[in-house]
Structures are given as structure tokens and as C-alpha cells.
PDB file of N, CA and C in Angstrom:
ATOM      1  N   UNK A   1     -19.205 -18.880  -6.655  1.00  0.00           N
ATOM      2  CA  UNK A   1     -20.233 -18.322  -5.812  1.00  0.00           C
ATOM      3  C   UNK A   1     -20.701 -19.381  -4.833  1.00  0.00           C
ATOM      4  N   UNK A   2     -21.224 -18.690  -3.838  1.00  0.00           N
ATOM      5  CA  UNK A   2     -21.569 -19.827  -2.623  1.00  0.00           C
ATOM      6  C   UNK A   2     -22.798 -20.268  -3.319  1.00  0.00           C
ATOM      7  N   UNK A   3     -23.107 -21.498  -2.910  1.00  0.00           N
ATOM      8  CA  UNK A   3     -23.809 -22.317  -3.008  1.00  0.00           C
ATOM      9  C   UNK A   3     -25.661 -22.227  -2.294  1.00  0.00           C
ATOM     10  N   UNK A   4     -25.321 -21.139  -1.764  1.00  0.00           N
ATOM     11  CA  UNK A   4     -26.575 -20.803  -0.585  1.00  0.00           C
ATOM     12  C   UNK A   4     -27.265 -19.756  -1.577  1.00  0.00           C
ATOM     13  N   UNK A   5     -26.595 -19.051  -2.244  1.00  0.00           N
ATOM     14  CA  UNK A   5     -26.682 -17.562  -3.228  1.00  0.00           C
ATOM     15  C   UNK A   5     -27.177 -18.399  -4.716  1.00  0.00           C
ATOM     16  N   UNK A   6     -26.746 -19.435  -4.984  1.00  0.00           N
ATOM     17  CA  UNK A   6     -26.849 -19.349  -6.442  1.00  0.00           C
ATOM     18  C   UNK A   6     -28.096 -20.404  -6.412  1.00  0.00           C
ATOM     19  N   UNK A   7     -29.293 -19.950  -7.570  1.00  0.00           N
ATOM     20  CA  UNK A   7     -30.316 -20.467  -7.910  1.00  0.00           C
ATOM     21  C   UNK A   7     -30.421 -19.537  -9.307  1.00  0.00           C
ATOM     22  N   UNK A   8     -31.814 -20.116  -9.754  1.00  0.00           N
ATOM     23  CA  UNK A   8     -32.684 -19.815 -10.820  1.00  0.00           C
ATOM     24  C   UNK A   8     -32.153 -18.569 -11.236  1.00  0.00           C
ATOM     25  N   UNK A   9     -32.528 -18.091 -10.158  1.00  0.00           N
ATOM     26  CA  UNK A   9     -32.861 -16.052 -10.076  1.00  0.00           C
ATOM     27  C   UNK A   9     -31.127 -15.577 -10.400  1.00  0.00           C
ATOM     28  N   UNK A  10     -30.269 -15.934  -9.707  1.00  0.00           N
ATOM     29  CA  UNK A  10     -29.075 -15.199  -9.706  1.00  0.00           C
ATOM     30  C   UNK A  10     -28.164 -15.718 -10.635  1.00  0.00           C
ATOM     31  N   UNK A  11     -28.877 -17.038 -11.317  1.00  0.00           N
ATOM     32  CA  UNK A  11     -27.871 -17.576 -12.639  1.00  0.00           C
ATOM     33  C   UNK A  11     -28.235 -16.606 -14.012  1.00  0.00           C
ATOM     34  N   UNK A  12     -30.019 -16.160 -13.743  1.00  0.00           N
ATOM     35  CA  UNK A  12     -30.585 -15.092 -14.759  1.00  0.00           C
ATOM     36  C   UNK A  12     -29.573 -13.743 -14.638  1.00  0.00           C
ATOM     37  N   UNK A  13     -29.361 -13.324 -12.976  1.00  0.00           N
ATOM     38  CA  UNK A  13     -28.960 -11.984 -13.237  1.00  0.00           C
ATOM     39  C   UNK A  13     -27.619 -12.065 -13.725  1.00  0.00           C
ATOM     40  N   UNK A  14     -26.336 -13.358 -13.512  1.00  0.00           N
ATOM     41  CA  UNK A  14     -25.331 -13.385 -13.838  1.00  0.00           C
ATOM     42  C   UNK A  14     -25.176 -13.228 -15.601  1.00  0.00           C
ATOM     43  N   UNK A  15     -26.672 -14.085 -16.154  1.00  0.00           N
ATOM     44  CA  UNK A  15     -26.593 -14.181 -17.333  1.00  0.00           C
ATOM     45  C   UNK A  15     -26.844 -12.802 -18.137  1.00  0.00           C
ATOM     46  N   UNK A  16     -27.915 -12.045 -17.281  1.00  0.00           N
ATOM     47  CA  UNK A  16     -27.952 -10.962 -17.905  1.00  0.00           C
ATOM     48  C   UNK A  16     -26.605  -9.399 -18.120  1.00  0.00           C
ATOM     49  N   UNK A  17     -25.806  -9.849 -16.972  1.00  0.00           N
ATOM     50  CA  UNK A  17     -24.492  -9.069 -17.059  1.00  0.00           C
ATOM     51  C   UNK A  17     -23.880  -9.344 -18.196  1.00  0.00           C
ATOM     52  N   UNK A  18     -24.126 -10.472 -18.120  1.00  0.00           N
ATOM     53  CA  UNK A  18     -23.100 -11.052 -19.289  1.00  0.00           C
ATOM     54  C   UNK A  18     -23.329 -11.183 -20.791  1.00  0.00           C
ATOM     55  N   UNK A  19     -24.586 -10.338 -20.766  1.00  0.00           N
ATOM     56  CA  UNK A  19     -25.130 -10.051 -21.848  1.00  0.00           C
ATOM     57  C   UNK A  19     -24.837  -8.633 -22.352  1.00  0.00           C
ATOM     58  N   UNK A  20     -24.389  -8.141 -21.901  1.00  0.00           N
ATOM     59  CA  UNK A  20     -24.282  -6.456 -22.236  1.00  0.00           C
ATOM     60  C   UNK A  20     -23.321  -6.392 -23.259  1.00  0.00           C
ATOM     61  N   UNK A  21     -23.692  -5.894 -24.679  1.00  0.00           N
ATOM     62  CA  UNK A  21     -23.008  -5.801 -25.841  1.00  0.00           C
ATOM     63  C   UNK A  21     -21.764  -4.558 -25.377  1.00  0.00           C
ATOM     64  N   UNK A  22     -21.867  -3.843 -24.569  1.00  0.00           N
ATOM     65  CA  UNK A  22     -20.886  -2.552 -24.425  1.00  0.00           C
ATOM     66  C   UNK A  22     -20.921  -2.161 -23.038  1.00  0.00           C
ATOM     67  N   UNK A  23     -19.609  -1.411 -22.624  1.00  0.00           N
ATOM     68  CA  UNK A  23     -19.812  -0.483 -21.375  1.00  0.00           C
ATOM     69  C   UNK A  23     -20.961   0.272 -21.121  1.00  0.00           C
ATOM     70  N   UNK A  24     -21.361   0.982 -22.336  1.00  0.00           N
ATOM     71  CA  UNK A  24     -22.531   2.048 -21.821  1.00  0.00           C
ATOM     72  C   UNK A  24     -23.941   1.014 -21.617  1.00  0.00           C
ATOM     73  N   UNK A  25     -23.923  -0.250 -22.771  1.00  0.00           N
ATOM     74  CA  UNK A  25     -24.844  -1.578 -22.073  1.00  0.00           C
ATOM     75  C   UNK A  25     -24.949  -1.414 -20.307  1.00  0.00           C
ATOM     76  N   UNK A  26     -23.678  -2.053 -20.132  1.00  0.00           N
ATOM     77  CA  UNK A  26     -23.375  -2.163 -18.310  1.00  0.00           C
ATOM     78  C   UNK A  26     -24.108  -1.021 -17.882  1.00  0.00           C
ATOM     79  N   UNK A  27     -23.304   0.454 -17.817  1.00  0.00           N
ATOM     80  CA  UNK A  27     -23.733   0.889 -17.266  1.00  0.00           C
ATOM     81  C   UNK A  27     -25.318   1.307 -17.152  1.00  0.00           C
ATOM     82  N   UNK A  28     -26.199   1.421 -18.108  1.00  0.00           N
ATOM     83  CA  UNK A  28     -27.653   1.600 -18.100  1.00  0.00           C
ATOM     84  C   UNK A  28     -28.497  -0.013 -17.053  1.00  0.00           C
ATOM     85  N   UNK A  29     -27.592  -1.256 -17.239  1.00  0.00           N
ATOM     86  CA  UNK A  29     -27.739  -2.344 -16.200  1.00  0.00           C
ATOM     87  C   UNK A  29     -27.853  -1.783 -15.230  1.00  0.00           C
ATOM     88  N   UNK A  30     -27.006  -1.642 -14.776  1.00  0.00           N
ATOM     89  CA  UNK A  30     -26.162  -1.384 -13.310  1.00  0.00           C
ATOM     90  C   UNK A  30     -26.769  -0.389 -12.664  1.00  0.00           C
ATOM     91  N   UNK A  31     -27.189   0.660 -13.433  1.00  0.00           N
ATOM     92  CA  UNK A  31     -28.057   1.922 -13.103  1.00  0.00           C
ATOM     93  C   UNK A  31     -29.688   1.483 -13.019  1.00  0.00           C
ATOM     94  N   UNK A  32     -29.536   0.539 -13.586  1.00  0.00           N
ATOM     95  CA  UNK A  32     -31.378   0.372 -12.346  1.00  0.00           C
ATOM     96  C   UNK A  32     -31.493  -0.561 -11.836  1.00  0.00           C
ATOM     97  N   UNK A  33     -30.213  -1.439 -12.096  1.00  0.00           N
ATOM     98  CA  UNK A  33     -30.870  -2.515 -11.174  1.00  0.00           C
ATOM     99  C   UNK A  33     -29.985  -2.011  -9.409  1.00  0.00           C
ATOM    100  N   UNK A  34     -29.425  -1.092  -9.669  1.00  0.00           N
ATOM    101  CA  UNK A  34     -28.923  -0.565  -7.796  1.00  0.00           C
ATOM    102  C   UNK A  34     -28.773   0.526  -7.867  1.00  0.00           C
ATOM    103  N   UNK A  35     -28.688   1.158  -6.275  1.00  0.00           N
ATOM    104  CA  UNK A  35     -28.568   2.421  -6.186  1.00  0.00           C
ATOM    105  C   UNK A  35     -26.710   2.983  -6.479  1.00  0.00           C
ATOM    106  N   UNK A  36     -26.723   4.310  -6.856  1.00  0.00           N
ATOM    107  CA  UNK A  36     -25.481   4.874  -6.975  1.00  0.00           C
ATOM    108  C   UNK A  36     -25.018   4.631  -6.029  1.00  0.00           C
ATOM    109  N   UNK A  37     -25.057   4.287  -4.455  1.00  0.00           N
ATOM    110  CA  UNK A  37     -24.324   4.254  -3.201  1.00  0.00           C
ATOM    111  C   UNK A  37     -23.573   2.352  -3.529  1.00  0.00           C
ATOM    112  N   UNK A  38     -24.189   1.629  -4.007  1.00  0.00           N
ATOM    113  CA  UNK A  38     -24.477   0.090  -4.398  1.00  0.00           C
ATOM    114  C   UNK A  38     -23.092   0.116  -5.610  1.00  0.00           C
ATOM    115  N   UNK A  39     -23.222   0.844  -6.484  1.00  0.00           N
ATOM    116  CA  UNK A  39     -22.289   0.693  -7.893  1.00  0.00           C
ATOM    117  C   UNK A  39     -20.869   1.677  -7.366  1.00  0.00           C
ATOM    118  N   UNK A  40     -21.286   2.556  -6.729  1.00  0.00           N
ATOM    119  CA  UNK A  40     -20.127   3.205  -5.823  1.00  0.00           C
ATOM    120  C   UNK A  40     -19.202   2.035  -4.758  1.00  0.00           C
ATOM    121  N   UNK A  41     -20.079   1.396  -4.275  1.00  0.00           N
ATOM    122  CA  UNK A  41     -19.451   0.154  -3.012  1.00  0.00           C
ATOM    123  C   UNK A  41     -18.604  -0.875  -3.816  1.00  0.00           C
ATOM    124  N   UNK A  42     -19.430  -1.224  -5.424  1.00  0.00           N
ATOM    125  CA  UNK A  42     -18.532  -2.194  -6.003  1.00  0.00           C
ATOM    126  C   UNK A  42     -17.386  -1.386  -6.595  1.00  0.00           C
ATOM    127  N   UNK A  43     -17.438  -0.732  -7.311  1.00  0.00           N
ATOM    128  CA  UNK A  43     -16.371   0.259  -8.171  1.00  0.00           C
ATOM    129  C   UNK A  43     -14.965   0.084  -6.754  1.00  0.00           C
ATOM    130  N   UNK A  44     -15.519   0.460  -5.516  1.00  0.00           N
ATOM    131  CA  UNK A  44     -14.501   0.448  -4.737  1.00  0.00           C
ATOM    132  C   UNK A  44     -13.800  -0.629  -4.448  1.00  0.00           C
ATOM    133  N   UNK A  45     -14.483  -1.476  -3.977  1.00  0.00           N
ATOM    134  CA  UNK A  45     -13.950  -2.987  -3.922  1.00  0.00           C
ATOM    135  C   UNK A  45     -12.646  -3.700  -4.909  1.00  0.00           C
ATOM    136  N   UNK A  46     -13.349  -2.810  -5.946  1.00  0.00           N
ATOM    137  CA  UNK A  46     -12.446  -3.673  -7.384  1.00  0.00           C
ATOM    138  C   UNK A  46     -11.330  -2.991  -7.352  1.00  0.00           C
ATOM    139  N   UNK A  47     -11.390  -1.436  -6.993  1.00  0.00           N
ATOM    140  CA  UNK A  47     -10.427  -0.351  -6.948  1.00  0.00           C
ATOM    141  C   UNK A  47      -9.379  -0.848  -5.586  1.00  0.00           C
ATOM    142  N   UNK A  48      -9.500  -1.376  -4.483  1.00  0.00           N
ATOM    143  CA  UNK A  48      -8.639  -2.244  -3.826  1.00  0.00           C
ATOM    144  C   UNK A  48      -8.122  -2.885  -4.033  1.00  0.00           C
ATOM    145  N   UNK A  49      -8.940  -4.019  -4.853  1.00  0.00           N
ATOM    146  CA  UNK A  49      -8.079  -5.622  -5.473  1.00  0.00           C
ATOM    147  C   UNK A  49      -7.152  -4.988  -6.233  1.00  0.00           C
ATOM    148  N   UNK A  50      -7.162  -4.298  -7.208  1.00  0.00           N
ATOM    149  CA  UNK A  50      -6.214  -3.897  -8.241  1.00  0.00           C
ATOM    150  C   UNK A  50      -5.076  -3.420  -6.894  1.00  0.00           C
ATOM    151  N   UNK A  51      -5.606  -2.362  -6.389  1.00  0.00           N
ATOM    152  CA  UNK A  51      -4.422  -1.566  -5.545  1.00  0.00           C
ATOM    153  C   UNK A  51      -3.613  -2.662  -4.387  1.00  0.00           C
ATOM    154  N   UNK A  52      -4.629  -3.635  -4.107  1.00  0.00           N
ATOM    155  CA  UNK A  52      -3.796  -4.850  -3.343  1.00  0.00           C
ATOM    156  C   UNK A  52      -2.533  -5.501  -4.243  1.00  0.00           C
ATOM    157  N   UNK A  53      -3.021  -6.253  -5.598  1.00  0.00           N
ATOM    158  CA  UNK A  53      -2.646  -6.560  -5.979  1.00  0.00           C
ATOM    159  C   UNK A  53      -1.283  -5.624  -7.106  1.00  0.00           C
ATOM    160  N   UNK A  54      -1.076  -4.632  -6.837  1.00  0.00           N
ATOM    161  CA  UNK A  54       0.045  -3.448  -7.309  1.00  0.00           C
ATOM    162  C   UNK A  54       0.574  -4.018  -6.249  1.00  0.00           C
ATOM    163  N   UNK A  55       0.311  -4.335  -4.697  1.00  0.00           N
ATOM    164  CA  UNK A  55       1.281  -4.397  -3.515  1.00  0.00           C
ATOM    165  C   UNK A  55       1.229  -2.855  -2.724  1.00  0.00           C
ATOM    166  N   UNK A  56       0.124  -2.724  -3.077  1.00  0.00           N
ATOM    167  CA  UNK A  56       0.166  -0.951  -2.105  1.00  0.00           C
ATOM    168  C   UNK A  56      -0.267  -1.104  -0.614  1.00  0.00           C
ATOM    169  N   UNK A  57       0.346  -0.498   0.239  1.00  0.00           N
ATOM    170  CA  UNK A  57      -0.176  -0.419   1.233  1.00  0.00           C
ATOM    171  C   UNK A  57      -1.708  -0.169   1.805  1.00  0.00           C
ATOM    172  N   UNK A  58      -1.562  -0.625   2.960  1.00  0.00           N
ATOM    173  CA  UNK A  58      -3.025  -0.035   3.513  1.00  0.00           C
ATOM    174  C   UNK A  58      -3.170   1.453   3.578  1.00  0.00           C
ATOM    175  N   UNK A  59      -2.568   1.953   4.353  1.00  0.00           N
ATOM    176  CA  UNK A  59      -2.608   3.445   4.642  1.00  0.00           C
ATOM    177  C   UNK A  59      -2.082   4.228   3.320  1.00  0.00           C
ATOM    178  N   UNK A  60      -2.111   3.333   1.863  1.00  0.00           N
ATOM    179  CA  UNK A  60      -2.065   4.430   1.106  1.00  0.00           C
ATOM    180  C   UNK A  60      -2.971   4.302   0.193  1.00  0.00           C
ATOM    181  N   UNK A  61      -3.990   3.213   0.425  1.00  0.00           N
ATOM    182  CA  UNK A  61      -5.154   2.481  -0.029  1.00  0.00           C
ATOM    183  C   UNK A  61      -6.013   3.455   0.628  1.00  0.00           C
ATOM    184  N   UNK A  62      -6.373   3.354   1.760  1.00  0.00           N
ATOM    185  CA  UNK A  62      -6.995   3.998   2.779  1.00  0.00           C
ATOM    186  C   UNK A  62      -7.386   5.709   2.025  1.00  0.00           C
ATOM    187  N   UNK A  63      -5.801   5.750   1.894  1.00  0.00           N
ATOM    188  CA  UNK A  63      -5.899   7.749   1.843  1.00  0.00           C
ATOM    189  C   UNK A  63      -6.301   7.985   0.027  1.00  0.00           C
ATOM    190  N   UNK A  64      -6.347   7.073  -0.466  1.00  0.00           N
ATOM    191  CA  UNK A  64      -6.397   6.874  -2.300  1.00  0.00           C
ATOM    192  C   UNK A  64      -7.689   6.488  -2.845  1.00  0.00           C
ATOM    193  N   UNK A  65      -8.176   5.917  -2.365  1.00  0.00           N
ATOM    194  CA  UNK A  65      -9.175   5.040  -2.696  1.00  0.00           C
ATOM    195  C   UNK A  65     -10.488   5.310  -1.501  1.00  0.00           C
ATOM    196  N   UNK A  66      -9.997   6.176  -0.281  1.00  0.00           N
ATOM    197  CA  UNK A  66     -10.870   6.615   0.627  1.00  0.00           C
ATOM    198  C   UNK A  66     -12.115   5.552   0.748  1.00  0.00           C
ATOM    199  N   UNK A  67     -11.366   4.601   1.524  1.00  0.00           N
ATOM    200  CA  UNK A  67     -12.499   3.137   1.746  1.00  0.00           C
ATOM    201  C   UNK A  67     -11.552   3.032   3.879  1.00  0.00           C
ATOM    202  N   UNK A  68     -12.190   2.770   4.068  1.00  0.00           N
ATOM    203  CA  UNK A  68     -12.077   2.139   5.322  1.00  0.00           C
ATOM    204  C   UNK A  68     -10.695   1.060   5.105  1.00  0.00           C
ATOM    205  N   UNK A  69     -10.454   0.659   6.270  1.00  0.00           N
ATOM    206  CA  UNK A  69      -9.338  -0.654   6.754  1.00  0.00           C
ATOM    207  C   UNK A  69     -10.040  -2.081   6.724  1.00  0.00           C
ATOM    208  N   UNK A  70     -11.671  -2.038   6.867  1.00  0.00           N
ATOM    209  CA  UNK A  70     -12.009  -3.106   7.116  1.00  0.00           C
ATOM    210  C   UNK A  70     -12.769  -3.478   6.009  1.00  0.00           C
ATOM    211  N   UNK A  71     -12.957  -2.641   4.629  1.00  0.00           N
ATOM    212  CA  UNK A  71     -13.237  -2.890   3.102  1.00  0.00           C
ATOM    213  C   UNK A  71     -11.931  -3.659   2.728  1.00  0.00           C
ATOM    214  N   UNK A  72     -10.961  -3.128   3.383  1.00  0.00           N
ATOM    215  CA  UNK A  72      -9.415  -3.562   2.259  1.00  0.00           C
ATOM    216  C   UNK A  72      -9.181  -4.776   2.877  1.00  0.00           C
ATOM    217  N   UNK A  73      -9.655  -4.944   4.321  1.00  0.00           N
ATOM    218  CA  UNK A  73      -9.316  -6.571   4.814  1.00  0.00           C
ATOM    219  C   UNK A  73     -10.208  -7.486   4.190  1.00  0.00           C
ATOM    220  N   UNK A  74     -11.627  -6.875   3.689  1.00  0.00           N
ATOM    221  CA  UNK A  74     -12.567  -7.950   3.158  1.00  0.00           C
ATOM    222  C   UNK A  74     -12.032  -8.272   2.262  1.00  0.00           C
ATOM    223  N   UNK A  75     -11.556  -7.259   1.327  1.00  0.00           N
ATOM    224  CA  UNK A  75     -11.486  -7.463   0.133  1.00  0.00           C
ATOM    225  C   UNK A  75     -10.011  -8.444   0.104  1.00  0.00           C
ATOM    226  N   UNK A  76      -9.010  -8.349   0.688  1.00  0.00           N
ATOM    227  CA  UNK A  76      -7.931  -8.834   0.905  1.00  0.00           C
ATOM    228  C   UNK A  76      -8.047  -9.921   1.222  1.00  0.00           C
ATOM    229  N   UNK A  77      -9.014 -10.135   2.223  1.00  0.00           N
ATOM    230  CA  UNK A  77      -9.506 -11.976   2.299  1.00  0.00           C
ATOM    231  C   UNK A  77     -10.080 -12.840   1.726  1.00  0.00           C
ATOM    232  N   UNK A  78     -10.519 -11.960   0.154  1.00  0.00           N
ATOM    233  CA  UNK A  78     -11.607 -12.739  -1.126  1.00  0.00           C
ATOM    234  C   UNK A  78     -10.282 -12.935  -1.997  1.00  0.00           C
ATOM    235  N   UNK A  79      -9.256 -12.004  -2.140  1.00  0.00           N
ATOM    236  CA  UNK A  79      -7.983 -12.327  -2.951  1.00  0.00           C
ATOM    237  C   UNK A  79      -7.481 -13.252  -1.911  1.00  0.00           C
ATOM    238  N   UNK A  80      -6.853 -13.803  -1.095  1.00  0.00           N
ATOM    239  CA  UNK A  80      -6.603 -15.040  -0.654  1.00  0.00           C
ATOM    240  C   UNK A  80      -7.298 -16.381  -0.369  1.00  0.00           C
ATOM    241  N   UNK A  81      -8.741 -15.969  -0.208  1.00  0.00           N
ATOM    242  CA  UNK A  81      -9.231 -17.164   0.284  1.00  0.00           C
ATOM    243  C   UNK A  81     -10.680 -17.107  -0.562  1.00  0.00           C
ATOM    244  N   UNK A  82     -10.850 -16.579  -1.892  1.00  0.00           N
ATOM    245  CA  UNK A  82     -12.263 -16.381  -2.787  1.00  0.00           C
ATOM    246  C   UNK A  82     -11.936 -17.406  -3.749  1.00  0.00           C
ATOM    247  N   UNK A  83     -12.461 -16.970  -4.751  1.00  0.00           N
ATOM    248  CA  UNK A  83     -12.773 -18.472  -6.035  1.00  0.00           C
ATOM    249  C   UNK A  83     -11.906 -17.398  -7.156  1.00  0.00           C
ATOM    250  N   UNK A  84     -10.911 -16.508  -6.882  1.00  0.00           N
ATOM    251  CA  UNK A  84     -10.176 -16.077  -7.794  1.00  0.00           C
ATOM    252  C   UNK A  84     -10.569 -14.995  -8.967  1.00  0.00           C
ATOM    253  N   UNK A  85     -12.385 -15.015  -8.695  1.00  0.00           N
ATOM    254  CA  UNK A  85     -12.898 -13.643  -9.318  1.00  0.00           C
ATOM    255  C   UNK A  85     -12.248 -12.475  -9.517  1.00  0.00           C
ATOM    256  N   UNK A  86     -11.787 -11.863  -8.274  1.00  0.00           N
ATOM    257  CA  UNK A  86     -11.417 -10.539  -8.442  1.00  0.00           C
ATOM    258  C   UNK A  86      -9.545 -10.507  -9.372  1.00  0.00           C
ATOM    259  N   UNK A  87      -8.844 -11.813  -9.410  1.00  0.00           N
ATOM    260  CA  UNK A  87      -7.936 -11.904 -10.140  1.00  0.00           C
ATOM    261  C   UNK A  87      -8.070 -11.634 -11.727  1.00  0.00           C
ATOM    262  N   UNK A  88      -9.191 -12.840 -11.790  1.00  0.00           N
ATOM    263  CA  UNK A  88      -9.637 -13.050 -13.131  1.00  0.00           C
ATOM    264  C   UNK A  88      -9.929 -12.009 -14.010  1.00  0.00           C
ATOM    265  N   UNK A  89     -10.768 -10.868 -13.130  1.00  0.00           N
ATOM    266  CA  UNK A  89     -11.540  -9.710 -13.753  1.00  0.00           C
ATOM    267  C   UNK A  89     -10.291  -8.615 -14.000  1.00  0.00           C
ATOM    268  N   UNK A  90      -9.443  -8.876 -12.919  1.00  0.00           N
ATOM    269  CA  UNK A  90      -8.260  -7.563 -12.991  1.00  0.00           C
ATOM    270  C   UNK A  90      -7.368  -8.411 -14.413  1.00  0.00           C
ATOM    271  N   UNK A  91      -7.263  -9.608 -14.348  1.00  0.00           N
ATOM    272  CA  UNK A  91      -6.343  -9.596 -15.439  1.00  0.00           C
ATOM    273  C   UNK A  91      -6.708  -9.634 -16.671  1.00  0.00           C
ATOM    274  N   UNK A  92      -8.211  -9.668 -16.862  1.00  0.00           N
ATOM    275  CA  UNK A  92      -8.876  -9.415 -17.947  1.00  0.00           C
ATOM    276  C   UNK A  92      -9.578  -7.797 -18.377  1.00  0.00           C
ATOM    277  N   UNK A  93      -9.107  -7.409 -17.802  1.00  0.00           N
ATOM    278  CA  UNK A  93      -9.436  -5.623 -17.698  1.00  0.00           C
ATOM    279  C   UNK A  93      -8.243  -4.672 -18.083  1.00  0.00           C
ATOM    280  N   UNK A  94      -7.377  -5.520 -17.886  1.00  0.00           N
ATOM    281  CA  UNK A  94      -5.867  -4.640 -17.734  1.00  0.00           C
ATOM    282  C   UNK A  94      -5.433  -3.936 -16.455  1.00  0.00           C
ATOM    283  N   UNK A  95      -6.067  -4.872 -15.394  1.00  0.00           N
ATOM    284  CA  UNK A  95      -6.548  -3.676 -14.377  1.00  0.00           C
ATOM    285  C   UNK A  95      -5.942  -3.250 -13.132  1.00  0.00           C
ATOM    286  N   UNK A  96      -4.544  -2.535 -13.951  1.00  0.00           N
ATOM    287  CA  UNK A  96      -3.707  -1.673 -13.073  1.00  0.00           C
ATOM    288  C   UNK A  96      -4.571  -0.250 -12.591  1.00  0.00           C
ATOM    289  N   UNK A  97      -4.020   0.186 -11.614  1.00  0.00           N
ATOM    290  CA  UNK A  97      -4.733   0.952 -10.900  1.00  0.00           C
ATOM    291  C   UNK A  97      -4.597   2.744 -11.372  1.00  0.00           C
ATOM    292  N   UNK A  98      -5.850   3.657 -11.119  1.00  0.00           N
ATOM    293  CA  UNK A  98      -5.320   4.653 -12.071  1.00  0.00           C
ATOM    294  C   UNK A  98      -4.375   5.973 -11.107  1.00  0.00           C
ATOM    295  N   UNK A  99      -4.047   4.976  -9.813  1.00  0.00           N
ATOM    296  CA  UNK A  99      -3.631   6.142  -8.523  1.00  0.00           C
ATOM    297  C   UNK A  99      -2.311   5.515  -8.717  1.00  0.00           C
TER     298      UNK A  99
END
């Protein structure tokens, strides 16, 4: 994480993710601390990396995953040039894609 982002406050909220005994834990998290439009934006993100990392195209990313060109370039530029998060999480998830 950048260095500008991480303090006190966001080492608590990292810690508190990482506290969740179960999925349905997460999800009751996740459900108040953001809005459904917020847990919808990440769900997608992750749903790219996986589909990047299958080697799928854009335009079948695009029509699958119904995200924009310029979500799949962000996201495409955190798998080349990020701290390896979105690897880490896919290969610890199992996290082939369900399209």
C-alpha cells in the first residue's frame, strides 16, 4: 500500500478484515462499512484480475464481466506494476474465473 494511505486508521481497518472468522463474517463487514455500488466496484475489479490473468481478452472481459475498457486497463496496470495483491489473493482463492 502507498505510503500516503497507510496510518493508524487504515492498519485498524486492514486488521479488522482480517479478522473475520468466515465469509458470512466478511460479508456483514463489507455491508456496512460501504455501499452495495462500493462492494459491487470491488467484486468487479477482482473479477478482471482473475479474467486477465486466464489471458482473456478485452472485448470478452468487457462483454462478461460488463466493466468498461478503462476498469480492465486499471486493473491491468496494478497486475503489472502493483505490489502483487491481486496475484496473491487470486492464488489464494483458487481464483479461476466463473465465465
Amino acid at each position: 500500500m502507498s505510503k500516503k494511505y497507510r496510518d493508524e486508521n487504515t492498519d485498524m481497518l486492514m486488521k479488522a478484515v482480517m479478522s473475520a472468522d468466515n465469509i458470512e463474517e466478511c460479508y456483514d463487514f463489507f455491508r456496512d462499512l460501504c455501499t452495495d455500488s462500493e462492494i459491487k466496484a470491488m467484486s468487479e475489479r477482482f473479477q478482471v484480475a482473475r479474467m486477465l490473468r486466464e489471458s482473456r481478452v478485452y472485448s470478452d472481459i468487457v462483454r462478461e464481466a460488463q466493466v468498461g475498457t478503462a476498469t480492465i486497463s486499471r486493473v491491468n496496470n496494478n497486475l503489472i506494476n502493483g505490489t502483487g495483491g491481486y496475484d496473491r489473493a487470486i492464488g489464494r482463492t483458487g481464483g479461476e474465473s466463473r465465465e
